[in-house]
C-alpha atoms as a PDB file:
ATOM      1  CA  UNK A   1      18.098  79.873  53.820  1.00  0.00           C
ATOM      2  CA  UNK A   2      16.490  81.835  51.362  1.00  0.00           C
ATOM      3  CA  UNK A   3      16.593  86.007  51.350  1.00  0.00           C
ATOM      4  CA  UNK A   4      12.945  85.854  51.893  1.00  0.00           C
ATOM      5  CA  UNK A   5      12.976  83.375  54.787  1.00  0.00           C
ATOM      6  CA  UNK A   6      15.705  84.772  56.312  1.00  0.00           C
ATOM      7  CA  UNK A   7      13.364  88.424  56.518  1.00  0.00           C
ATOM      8  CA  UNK A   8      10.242  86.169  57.538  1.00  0.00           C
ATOM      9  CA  UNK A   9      12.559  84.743  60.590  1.00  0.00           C
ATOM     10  CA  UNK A  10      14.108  88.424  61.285  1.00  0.00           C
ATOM     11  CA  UNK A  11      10.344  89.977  61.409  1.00  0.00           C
ATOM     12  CA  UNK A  12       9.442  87.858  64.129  1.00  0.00           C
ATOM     13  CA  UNK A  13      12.001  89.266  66.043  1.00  0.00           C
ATOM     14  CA  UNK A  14      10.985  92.348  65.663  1.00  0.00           C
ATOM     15  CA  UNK A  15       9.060  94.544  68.512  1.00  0.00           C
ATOM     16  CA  UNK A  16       5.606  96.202  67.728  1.00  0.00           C
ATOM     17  CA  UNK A  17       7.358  99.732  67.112  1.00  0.00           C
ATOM     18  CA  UNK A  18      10.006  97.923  65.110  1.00  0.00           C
ATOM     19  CA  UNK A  19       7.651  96.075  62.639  1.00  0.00           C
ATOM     20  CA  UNK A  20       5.650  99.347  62.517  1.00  0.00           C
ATOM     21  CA  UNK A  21       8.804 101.124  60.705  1.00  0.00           C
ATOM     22  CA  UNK A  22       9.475  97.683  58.626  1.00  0.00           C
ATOM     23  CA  UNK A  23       6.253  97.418  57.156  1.00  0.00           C
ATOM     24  CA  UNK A  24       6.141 101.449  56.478  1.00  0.00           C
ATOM     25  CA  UNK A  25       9.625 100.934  54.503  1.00  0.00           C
ATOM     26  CA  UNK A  26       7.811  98.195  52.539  1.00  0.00           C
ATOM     27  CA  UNK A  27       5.198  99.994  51.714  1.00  0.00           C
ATOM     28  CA  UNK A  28       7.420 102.618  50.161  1.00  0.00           C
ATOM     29  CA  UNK A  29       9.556  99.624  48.423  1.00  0.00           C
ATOM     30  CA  UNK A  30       6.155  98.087  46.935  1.00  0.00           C
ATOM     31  CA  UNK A  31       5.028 101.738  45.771  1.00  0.00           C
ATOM     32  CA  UNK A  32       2.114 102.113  48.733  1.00  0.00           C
ATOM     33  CA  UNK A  33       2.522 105.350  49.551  1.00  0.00           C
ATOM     34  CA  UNK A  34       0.147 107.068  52.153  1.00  0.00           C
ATOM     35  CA  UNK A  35      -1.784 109.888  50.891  1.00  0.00           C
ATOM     36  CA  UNK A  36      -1.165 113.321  52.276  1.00  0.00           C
ATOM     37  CA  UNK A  37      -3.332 115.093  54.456  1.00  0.00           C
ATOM     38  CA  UNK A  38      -4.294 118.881  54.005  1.00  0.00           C
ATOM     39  CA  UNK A  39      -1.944 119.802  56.834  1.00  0.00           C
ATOM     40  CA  UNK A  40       0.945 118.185  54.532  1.00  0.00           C
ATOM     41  CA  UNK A  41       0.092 119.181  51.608  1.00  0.00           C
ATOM     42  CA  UNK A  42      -0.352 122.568  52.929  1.00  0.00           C
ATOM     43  CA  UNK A  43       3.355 122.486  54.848  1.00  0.00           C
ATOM     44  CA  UNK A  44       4.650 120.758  51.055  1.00  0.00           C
ATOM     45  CA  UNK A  45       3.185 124.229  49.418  1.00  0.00           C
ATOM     46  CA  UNK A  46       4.739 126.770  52.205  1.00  0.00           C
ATOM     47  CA  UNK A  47       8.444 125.023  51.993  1.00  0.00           C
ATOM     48  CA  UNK A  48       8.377 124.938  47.955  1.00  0.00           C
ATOM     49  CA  UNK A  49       6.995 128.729  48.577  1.00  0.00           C
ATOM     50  CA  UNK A  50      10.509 129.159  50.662  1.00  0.00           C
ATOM     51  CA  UNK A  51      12.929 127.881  48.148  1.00  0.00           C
ATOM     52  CA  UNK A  52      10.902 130.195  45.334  1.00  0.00           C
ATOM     53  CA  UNK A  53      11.914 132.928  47.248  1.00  0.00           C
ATOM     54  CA  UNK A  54      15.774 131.653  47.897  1.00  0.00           C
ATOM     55  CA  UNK A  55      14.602 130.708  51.324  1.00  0.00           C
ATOM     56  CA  UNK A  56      16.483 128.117  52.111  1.00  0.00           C
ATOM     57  CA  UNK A  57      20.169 126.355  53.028  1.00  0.00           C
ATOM     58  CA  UNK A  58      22.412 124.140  51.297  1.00  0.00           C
ATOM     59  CA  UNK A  59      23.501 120.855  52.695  1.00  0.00           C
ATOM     60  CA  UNK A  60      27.138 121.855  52.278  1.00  0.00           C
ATOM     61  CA  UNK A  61      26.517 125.703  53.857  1.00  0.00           C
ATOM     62  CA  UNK A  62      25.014 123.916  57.103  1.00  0.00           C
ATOM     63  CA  UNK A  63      27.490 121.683  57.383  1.00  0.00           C
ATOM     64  CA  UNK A  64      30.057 124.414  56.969  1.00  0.00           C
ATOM     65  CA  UNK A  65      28.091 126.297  59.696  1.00  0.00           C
ATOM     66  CA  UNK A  66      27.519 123.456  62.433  1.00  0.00           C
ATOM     67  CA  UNK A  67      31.388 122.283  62.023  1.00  0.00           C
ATOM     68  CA  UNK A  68      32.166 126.004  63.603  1.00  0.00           C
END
């Protein structure tokens, strides 16, 4: 069995909510990104606003903090 048939037999397995999230991950694979709304876009501009300012938490620092 081929890669591809094997993923053609596994999708129809798959529930509605469960192909939902496959075909969202192949859209980002193939490139088809959604396009933002204005309430992203805005949210995108506040958080790069944050880390400007130093605003913001390294991975390893919140780790370090949540293994206390």
């Amino acid at each position: 069995m081929s890669v591809k048939d094997e993923l053609q037999h596994l999708i129809h397995e798959l529930d509605d909510e469960q192909a939902r999230q496959a075909l969202e991950y192949v859209r980002w694979l193939m490139g088809e990104s959604e396009t933002l709304t204005e309430a992203e876009i805005e949210r995108l501009r506040a958080g790069e606003a944050e880390i400007e300012r130093g605003e913001y938490t390294i991975l390893e620092d919140l780790r370090s903090r949540l293994a206390r």
